[in-house]
Every structure is written in structure tokens, then in C-alpha cells.
Protein backbone atom coordinates (compact mmCIF):
# COMPACT_ATOMS: atom_id res chain seq x y z
CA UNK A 1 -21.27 -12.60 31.74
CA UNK A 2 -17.77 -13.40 33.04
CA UNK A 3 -15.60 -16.47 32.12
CA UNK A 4 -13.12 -16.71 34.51
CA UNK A 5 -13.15 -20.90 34.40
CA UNK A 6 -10.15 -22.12 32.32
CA UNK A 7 -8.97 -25.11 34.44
CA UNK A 8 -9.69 -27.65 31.46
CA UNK A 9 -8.40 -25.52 28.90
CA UNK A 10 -5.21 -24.85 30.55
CA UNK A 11 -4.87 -28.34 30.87
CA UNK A 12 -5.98 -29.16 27.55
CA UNK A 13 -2.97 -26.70 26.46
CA UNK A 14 -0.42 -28.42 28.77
CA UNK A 15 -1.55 -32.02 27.01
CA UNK A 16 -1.79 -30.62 23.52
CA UNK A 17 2.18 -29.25 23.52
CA UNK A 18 3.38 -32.49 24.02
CA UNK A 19 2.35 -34.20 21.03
CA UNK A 20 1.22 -30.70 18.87
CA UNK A 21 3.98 -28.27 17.89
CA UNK A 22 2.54 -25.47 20.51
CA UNK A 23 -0.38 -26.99 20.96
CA UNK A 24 -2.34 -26.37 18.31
CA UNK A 25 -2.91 -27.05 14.63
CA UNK A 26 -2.82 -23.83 13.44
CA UNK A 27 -1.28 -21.08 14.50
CA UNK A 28 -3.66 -18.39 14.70
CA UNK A 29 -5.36 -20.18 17.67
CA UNK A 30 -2.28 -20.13 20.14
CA UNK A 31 -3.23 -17.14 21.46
CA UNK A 32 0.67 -16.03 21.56
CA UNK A 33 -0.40 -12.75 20.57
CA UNK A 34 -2.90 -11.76 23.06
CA UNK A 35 -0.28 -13.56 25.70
CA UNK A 36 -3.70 -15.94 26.96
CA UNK A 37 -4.14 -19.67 26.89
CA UNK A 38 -6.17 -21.07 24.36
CA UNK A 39 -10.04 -21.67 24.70
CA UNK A 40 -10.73 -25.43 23.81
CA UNK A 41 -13.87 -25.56 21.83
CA UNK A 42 -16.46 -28.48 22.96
CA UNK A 43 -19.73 -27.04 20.86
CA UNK A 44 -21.41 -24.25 18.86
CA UNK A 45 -24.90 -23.20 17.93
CA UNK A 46 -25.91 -20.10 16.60
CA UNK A 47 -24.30 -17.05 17.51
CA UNK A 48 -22.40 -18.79 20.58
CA UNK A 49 -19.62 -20.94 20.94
CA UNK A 50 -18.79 -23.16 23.78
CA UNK A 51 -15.75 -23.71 25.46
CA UNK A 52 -14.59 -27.20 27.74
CA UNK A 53 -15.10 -25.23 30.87
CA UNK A 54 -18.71 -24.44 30.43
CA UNK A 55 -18.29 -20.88 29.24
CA UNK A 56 -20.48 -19.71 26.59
CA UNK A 57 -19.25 -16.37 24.11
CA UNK A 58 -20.30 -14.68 21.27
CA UNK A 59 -18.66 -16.23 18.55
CA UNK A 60 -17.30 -13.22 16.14
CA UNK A 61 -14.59 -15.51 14.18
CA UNK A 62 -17.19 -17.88 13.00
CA UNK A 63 -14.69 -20.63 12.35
CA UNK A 64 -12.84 -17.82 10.27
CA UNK A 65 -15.75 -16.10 8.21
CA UNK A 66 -17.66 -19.38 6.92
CA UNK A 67 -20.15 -19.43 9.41
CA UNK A 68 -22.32 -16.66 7.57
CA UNK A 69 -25.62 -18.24 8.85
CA UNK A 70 -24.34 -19.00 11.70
CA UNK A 71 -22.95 -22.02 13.86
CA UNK A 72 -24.69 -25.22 13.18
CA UNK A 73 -27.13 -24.17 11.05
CA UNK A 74 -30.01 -26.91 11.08
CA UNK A 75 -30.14 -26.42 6.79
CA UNK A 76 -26.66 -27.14 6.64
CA UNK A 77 -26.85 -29.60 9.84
CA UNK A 78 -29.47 -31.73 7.68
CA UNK A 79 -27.67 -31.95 4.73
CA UNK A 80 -24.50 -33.43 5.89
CA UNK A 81 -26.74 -35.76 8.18
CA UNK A 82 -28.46 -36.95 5.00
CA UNK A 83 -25.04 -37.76 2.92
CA UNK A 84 -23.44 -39.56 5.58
CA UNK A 85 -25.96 -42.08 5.59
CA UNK A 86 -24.45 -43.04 2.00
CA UNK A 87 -20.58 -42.65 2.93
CA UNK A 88 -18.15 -40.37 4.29
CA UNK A 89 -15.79 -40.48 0.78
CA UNK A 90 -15.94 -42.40 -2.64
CA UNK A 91 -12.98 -40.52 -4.20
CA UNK A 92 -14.68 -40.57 -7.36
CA UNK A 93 -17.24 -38.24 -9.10
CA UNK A 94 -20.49 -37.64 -8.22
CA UNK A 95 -23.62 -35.71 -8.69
CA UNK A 96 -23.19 -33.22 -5.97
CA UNK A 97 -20.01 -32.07 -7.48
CA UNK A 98 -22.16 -31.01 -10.85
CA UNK A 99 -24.82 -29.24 -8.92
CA UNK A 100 -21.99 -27.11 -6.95
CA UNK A 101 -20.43 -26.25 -9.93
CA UNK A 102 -23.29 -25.18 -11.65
CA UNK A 103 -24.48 -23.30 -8.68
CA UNK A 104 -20.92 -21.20 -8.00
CA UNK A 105 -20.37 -20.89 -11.64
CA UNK A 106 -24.05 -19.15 -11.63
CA UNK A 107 -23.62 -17.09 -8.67
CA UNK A 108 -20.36 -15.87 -9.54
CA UNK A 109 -19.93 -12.96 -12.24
CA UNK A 110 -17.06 -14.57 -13.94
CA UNK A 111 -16.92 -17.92 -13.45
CA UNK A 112 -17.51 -20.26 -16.40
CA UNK A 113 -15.58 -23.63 -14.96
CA UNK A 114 -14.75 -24.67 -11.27
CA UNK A 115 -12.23 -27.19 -10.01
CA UNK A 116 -12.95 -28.14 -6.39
CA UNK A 117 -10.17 -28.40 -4.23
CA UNK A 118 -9.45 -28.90 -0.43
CA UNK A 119 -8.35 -25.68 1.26
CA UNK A 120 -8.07 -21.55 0.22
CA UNK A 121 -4.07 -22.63 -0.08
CA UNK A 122 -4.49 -25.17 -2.55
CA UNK A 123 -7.18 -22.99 -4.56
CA UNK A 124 -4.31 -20.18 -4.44
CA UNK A 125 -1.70 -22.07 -5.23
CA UNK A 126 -3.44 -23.90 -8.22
CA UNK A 127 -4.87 -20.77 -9.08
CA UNK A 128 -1.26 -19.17 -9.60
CA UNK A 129 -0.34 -22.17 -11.63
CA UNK A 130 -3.09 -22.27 -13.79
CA UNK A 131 -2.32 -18.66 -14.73
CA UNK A 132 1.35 -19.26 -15.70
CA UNK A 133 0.59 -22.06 -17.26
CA UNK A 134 -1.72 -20.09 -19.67
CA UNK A 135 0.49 -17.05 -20.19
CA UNK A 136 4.13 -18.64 -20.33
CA UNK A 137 5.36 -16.58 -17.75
CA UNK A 138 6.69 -17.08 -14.34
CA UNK A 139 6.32 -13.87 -12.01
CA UNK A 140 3.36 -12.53 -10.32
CA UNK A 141 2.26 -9.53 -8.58
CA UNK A 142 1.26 -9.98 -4.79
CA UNK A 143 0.34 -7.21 -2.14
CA UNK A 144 1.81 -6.60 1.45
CA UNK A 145 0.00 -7.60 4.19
CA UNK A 146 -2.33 -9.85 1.66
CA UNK A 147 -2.23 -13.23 2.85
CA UNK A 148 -2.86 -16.37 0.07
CA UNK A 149 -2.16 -19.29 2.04
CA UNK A 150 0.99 -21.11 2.68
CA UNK A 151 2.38 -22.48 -0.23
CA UNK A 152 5.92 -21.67 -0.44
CA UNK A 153 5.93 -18.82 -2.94
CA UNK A 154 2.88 -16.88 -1.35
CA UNK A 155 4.62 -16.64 2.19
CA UNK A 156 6.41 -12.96 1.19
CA UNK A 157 5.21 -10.36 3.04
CA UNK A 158 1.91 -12.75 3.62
CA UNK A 159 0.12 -10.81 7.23
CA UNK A 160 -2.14 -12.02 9.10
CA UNK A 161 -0.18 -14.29 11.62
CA UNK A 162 3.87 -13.98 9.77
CA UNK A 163 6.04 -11.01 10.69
CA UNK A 164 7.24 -9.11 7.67
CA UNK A 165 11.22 -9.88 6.94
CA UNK A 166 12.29 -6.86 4.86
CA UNK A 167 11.33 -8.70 1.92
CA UNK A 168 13.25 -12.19 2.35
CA UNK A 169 10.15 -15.07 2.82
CA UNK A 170 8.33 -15.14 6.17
CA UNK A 171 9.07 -18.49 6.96
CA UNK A 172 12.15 -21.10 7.22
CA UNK A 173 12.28 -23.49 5.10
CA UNK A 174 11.16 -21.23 2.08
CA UNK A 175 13.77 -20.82 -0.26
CA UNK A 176 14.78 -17.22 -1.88
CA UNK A 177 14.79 -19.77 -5.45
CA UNK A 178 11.78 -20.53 -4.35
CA UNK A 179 10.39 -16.27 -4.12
CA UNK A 180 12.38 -15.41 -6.58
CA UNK A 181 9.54 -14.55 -8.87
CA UNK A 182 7.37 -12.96 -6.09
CA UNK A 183 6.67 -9.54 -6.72
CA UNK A 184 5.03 -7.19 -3.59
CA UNK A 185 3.58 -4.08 -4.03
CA UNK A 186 1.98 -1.66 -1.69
CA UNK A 187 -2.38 -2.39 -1.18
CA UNK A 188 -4.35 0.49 -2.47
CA UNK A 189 -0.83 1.98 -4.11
CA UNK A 190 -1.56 1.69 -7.98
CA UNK A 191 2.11 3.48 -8.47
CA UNK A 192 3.80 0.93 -7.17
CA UNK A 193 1.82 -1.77 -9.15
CA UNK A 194 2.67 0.08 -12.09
CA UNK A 195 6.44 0.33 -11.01
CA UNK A 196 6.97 -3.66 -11.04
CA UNK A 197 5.04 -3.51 -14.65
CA UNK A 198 7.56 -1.90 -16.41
CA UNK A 199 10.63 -3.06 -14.26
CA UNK A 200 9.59 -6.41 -15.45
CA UNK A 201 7.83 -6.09 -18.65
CA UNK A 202 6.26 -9.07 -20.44
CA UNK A 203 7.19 -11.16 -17.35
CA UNK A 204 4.00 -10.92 -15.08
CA UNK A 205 1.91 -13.92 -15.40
CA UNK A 206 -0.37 -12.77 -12.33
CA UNK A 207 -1.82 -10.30 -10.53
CA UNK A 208 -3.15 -11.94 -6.73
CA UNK A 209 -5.36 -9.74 -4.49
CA UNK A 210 -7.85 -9.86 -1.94
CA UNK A 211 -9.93 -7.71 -3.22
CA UNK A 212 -10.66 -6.76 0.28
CA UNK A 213 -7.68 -7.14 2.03
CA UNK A 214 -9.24 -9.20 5.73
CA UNK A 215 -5.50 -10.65 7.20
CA UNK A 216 -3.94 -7.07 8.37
CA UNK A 217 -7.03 -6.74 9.47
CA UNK A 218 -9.87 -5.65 7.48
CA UNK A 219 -8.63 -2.90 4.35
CA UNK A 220 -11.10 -2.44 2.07
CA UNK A 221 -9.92 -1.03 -1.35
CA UNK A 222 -9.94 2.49 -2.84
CA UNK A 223 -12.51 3.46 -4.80
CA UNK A 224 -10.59 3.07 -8.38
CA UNK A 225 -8.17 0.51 -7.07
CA UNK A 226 -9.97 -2.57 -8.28
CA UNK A 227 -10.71 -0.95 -11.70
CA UNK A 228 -7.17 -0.05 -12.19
CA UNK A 229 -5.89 -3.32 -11.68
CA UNK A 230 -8.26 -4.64 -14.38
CA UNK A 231 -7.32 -2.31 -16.76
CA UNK A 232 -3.49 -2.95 -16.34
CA UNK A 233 -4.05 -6.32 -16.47
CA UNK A 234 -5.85 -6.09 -19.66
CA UNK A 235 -2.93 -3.82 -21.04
CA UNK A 236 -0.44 -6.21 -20.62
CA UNK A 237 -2.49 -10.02 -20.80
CA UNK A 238 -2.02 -10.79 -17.26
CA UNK A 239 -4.22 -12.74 -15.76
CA UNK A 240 -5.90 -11.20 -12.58
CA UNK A 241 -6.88 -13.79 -9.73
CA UNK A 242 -9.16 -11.83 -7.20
CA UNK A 243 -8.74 -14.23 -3.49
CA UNK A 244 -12.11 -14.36 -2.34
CA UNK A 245 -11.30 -17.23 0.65
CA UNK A 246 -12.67 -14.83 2.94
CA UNK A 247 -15.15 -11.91 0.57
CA UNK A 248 -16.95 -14.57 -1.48
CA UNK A 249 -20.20 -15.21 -0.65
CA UNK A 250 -20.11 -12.90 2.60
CA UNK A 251 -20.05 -9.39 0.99
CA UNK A 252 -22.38 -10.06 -1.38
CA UNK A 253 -23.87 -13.12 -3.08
CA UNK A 254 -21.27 -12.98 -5.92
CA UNK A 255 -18.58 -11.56 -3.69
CA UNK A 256 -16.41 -8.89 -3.61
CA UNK A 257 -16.39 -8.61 -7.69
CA UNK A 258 -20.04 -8.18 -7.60
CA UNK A 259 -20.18 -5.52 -4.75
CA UNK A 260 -17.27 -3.31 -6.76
CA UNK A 261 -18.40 -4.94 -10.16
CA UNK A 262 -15.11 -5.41 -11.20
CA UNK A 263 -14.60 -9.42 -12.85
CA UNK A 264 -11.18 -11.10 -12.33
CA UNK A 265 -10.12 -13.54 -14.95
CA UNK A 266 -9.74 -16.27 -11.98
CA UNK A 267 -11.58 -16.28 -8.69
CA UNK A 268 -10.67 -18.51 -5.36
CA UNK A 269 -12.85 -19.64 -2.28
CA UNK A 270 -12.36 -21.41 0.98
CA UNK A 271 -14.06 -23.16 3.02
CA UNK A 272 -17.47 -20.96 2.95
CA UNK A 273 -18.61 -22.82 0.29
CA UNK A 274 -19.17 -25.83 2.35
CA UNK A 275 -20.85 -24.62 4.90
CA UNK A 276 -17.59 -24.67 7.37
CA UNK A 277 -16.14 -28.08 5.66
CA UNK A 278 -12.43 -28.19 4.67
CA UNK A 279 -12.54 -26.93 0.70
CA UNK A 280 -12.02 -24.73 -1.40
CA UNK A 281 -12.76 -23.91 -5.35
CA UNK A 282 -10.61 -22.10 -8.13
CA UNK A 283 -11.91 -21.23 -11.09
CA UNK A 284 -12.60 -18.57 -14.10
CA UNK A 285 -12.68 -17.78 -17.63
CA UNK A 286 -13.22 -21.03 -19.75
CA UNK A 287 -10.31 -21.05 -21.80
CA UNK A 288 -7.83 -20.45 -18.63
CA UNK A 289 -9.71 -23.23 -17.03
CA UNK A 290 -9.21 -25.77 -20.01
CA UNK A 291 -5.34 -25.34 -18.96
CA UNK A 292 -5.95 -27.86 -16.05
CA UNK A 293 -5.19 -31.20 -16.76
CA UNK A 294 -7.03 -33.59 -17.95
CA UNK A 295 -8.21 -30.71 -20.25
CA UNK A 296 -4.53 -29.42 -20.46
CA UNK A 297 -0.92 -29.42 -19.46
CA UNK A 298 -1.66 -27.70 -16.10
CA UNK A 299 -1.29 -30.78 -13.31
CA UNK A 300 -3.45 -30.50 -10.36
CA UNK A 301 -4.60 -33.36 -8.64
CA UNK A 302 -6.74 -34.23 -5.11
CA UNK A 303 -8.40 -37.37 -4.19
CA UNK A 304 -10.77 -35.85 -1.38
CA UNK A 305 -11.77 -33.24 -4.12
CA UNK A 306 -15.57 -32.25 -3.93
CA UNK A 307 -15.95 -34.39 -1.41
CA UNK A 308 -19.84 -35.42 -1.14
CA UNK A 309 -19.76 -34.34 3.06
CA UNK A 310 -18.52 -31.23 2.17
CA UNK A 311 -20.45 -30.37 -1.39
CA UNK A 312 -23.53 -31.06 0.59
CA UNK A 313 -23.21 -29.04 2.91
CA UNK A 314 -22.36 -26.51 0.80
CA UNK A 315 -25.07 -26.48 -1.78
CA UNK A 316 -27.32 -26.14 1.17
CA UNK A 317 -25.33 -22.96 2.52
CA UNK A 318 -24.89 -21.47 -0.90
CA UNK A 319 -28.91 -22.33 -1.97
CA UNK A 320 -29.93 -21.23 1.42
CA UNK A 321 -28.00 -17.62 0.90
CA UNK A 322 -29.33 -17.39 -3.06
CA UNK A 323 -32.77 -17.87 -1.86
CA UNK A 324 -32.97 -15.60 1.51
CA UNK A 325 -31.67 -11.97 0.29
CA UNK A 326 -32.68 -10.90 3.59
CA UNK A 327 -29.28 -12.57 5.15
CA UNK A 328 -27.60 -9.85 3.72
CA UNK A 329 -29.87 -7.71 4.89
CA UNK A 330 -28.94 -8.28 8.42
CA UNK A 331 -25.64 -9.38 8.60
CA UNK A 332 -25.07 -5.46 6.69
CA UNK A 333 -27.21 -3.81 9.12
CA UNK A 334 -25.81 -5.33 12.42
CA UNK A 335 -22.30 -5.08 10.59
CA UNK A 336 -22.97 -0.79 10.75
CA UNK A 337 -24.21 -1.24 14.28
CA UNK A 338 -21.23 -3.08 15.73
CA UNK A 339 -18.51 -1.40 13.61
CA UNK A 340 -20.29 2.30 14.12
CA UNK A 341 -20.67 1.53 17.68
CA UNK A 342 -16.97 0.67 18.18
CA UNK A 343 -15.64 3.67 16.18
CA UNK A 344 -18.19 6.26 18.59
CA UNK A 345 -16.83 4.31 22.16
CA UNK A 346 -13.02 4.63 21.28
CA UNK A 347 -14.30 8.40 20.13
CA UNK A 348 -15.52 8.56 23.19
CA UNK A 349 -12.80 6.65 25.35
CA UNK A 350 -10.37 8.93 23.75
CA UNK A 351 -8.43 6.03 23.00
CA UNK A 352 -6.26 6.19 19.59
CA UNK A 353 -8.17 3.55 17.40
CA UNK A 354 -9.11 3.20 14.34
CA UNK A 355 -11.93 1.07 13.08
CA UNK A 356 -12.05 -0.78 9.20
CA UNK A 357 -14.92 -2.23 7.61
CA UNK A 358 -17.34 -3.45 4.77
CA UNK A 359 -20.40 -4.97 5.38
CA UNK A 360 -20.54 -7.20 8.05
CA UNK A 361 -16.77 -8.00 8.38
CA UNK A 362 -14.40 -5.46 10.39
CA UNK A 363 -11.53 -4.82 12.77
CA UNK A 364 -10.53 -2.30 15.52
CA UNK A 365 -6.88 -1.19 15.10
CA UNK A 366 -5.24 0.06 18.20
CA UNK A 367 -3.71 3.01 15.90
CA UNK A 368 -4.32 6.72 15.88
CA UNK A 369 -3.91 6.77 12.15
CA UNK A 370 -6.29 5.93 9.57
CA UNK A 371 -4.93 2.22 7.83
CA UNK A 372 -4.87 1.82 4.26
CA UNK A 373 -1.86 -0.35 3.94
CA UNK A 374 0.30 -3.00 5.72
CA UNK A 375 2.43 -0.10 6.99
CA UNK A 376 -0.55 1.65 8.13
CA UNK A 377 -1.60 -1.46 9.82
CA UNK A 378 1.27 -2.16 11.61
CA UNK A 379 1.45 0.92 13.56
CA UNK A 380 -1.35 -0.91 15.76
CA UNK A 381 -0.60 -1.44 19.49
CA UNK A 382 -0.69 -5.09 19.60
CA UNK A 383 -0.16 -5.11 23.24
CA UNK A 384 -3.20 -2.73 23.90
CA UNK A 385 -4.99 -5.13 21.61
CA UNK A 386 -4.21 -7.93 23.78
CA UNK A 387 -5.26 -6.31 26.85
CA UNK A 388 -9.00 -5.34 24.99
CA UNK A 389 -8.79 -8.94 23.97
CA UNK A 390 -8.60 -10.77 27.37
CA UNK A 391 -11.05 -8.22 28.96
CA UNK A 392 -13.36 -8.90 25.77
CA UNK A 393 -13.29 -12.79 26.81
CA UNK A 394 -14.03 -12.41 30.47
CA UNK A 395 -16.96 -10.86 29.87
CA UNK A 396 -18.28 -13.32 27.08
CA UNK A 397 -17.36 -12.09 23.63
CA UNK A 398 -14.99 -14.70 21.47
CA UNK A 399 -12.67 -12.03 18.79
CA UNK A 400 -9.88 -13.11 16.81
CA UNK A 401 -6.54 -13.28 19.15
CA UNK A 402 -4.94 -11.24 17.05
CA UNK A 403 -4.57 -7.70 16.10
CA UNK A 404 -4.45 -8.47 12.02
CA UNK A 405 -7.27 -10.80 12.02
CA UNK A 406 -11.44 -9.83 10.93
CA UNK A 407 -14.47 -10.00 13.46
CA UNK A 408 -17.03 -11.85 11.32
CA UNK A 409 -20.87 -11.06 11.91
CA UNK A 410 -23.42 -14.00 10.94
CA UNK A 411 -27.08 -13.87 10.51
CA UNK A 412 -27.37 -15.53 14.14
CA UNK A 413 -26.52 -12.69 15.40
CA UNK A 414 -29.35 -9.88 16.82
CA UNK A 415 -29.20 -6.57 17.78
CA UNK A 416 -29.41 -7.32 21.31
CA UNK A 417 -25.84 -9.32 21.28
CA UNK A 418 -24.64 -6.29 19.13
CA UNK A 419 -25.47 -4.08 22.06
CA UNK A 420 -23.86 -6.23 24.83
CA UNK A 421 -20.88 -6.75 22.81
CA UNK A 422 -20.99 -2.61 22.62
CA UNK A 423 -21.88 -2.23 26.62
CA UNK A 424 -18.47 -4.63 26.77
CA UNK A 425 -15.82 -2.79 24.65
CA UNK A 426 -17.02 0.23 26.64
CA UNK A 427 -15.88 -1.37 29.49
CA UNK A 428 -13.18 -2.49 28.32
CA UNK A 429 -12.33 0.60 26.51
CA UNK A 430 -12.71 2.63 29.18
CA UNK A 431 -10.06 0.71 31.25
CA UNK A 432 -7.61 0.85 28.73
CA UNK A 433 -7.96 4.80 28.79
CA UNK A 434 -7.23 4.40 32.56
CA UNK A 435 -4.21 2.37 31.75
């Protein structure tokens, strides 16, 4: 396989910046960081995606993690072909918005009320609200590196696609007001959780985490991190909000909580749970939950929420993945192949990397040293990175353009595409070496 054809891309790109800022609507897909031009996207089906030029890849972003069964899945297909029929949006409640609840709020350890939203920011951001509301307290407890969104207070130290700012916000037009009550502390460090708990006793409304940390790339936790969170947060009634946008429903049915049985008070999703569809969900413990207005004083408000496109399609995702174990299964199993296979090459290559992951989500980190923390993470050679990217996409296989972001596995995927996506980093590994 070897895409060299970009012509309509390129001028896709050249189009887009004049009416876009750079081009695109987020900027993750800019492909700044891997110094490339953008792919424009005309289809997907399976484990491929299709760009405007007629090349065909292996898709290992899966429209950022919520393709688990994989593009276009003809259970999820059928579903939203069925509720359009009936309308695109009522902005009012229906049915489909009962049966989602119930069905999250069953699969999820410790979840007793939902409240659908549109997006993993607006969960996150409600989510953080919700829990000062209910405590009377105004700081919370973020992590470096740990990314939540973009709502103004969140954007501190936030990874992913923001360069850290020795501790100011990431990005103009957030105020230091505005951060003021942002606390970091160091992933997989419980000291220096502890630290902020008794520099600011009785203050901490929140703890935020992703439980497995998937914008520095993927981190997963220590082994007693998770627990010691929950037992600090129990010690001093803070409320502990476990960010699932990108764990829940991928690692295991009931998410990262259920694979490291540890239960937050308040949980968050993105857009998984609809199949691919713009949403998102907070929720948690009944009595926080009651906080949200109309229930309580807690304003939150969205007039696309549970939107019957988008709850359809993901009550057939979410049924689909309750019903088939198996999915897991696979996705796991190819997940060991790829991630293995990687980690053996660059052995092999004799090219410093290091290679991070849980089930079937992972990264390769152009680092010599092991990463356990933003720091850790940063040491990454994002210019060798680029250079493994672009080779990657000539010969067919679609990562993340970026160093800090996950390579998602679905259950499209087989163990043949595994091994030609192996046969290519070898390739490409090898040339790097010779570099």
C-alpha cells in the first residue's frame, strides 16, 4: 500500500484556511505536529477510512476512540436510519432518552441518575459544577497532562494538543480569576495529591481524573493509585469524578471503574455512547445528581440534549457491546498483538521508544524512558514521531498526528491488518534507526 495522492486534500486545505481558522474545526486534525497536510475524509467502513484522493488506511483513531465496533457499523447504521424517518430533533423528551438512561445507569458500577449532554466538555464541565454545588466548595484537584475538555477552568496543564505554560492557563483568553481554583498535581504521584489536601484543607470540592490518563498519550495508573484517591476522597467528603470520555465502555463494559473496581462518586462519557454522535453523559450517586436543576439549585441546561439521532444510535452500540462479550475479547487480544509487536520492533530497531497500553488502546512514545507522568511524557521526540507518522501514512495506516494522542483498536480490526500495520512500523522503524 502507498498513498502518495494528496492533490485534493492539499487543495481542500488551501480552501478550508480561508473561511476555517487553519483549516480545520478542531485542532488535533491540522496535522501541525507531524508538519503534513491534512487527509480530507470522504467515507469509512470497518476498519478503513477513506480519504478524497482515493486512498484507503487503517483507521487506528476511530473518530477518537468511539468507533469500538468499528466504522459504520450496519447495527448502529440501522438504527439511526430508522429514527430519522420520524425527525432529526424534537427538543423535547422522549422514550429513547429513558431506555439510555436505564441502560448506562445499569452498565455502569456507580451510576444511579444520568443527565445527557452534548460533548465530553460539557459532561466535564457540568460534572465539576454539580460537585461544588453539592459540597459548598470551590477548588478542585486536576492532574498534568489530563485533559477534560475546554471549558475555561480545565485548560491548566490540560495535554493532549496545549503546551504546558509553567502553570498559568494553556490558552488566551482564559483568565488567571478564572484558574484560580485549579489545583494540578502530578498523575500516578499520590504525594503530591496529598500535598494540595492539606495546603488547602476543607476547600477541595473535586477530585477530576482520567482514570487512565489517554491525552499524553496513553498512562495507565499505578496499581494503588485509583484506590488511594478514593480513600482520600472519602477522608475529606470530596467528591471524586473519574473522566471516562475516552475508558468508558472501551476497557471494559463498565469502564475503567469496573476494570480497577474502584467507583467514583460522578462518572463522564463522550461521544462513545452514541455510537460516534456528538454527546456526552454525566452522572453518579443519586443524591449528587438531585443537585441539578430542575431537581436542585445546580443550572445546566441543553436543548439538543439526548437527542433521538444520537440516543439511537447509541442504545444500539451500547446493547450491541452488553450482549457480544466476545468484542472485548478481540479488541484485548489484537490490542496485545499490536502494542507487543511495536514494543519487540523498536527492541529490535534499537530505537529509544517506549510503548503504553491497556487493553486495546495504546501509544508509542519516541522516549528512552519509561512514562508515568506528563514529565515523563514529554521527553518524547515529537519530531521522530512525525517522521514515523508520515512514513506510517504512505504506506496505508491512519495514527493520531500527534505524539500525545491514543491509537484506538476496534473489533473491525483482524489479525491480518495487525500484522501489516507491524510489517509497516518495521519499515518505518528501521529507517528512523538509519536516520
Amino acid at each position: 500500500m502507498n498513498q502518495n495522492k494528496t492533490e485534493r486534500s492539499v487543495a481542500f486545505f488551501e480552501e478550508a484556511k480561508k473561511y476555517i481558522p487553519g483549516g480545520v474545526n478542531s485542532p488535533c486534525r491540522a496535522y501541525l505536529a507531524v508538519q503534513d497536510t491534512p487527509r480530507f475524509i470522504e467515507k469509512a467502513n470497518g476498519s478503513y477510512i477513506y480519504d478524497v484522493d482515493g486512498n484507503a488506511y487503517i483507521d487506528y483513531i476511530g473518530s477518537w476512540g468511539p468507533m469500538i465496533l468499528g466504522n459504520n457499523h450496519p447495527i448502529v447504521l440501522d438504527a439511526v436510519k430508522e429514527v430519522i424517518e420520524s425527525g432529526l430533533s424534537f427538543g423535547a423528551a422522549t422514550e429513547r432518552e429513558i431506555q439510555m438512561a436505564k441502560l448506562v445507569c445499569g452498565l455502569v458500577p456507580s451510576m444511579d441518575m444520568v443527565r445527557m449532554v452534548n460533548s465530553g466538555t460539557e459532561a466535564t464541565m457540568s460534572a465539576l459544577r454539580t460537585a461544588r454545588g453539592y459540597t459548598g466548595r470551590d477548588k478542585f484537584i486536576k492532574f498534568e497532562g489530563c485533559y477534560h475538555g475546554h471549558s475555561d477552568a480545565l485548560l491548566v496543564k490540560a495535554g493532549s494538543g496545549l503546551i504546558a505554560n509553567g502553570g498559568a492557563p494553556d490558552s488566551a483568553g482564559v483568565t488567571e480569576g478564572c484558574a484560580k481554583d485549579t489545583l494540578t498535581a502530578v498523575y500516578n504521584d499520590f504525594e503530591s495529591v496529598q500535598k494540595l489536601f492539606e495546603e488547602n484543607k476543607g476547600e477541595i470540592a473535586a477530585i477530576i481524573i482520567e482514570p487512565v490518563a489517554a491525552n499524553m498519550g496513553v498512562v495507565p495508573p499505578n496499581p494503588r493509585f485509583l484506590k488511594q484517591l478514593r480513600e482520600i476522597c472519602d477522608v475529606n467528603k470530596t467528591v471524586l469524578i473519574f473522566d471516562e470520555v475516552i475508558t468508558g465502555f472501551r476497557l471494559a463494559l463498565g469502564g475503567a471503574q469496573e476494570l480497577f473496581d474502584v467507583k467514583p462518586d460522578m462518572t463522564t462519557f463522550g461521544k462513545i455512547i452514541g455510537g460516534g454522535m456528538p454527546v456526552g453523559a454525566y452522572g453518579g450517586k443519586r443524591e449528587i445528581m438531585e443537585m441539578v436543576a430542575p431537581c436542585g439549585t445546580v443550572y445546566q441546561a441543553g436543548t439538543l440534549s439526548g437527542n433521538p439521532v444520537a440516543m439511537a444510535a447509541g442504545i444500539a452500540q451500547l446493547s450491541y457491546l452488553k450482549e457480544h462479550p466476545e468484542v472485548y475479547t478481540h479488541i484485548n487480544k489484537l490490542g496485545k498483538l499490536l502494542y507487543g509487536g511495536l514494543r519487540k520492533l523498536a527492541e529490535k530497531a534499537d530505537v529509544p521508544c517506549s510503548v503504553n497500553d491497556i487493553g486495546s488502546i495504546g501509544s508509542l512514545f519516541f522516549t528512552g524512558q519509561e512514562v508515568k507522568n506528563y514529565l515523563s511524557a514529554k521527553t518524547a521526540d515529537i519530531t521522530a514521531y512525525g517522521t514515523y507518522f508520515r512514513q506510517m501514512l504512505l504506506k496505508g495506516i491512519y495514527l493520531a498526528p500527534a505524539q500525545f494522542e491514543a491509537m484506538f483498536i476496534s473489533y473491525a480490526h483482524t489479525e491480518t491488518q495487525i500484522k501489516e500495520t507491524l510489517e509497516a512500523a518495521e519499515d518505518c522503524l528501521t529507517n528512523l534507526k538509519r536516520v
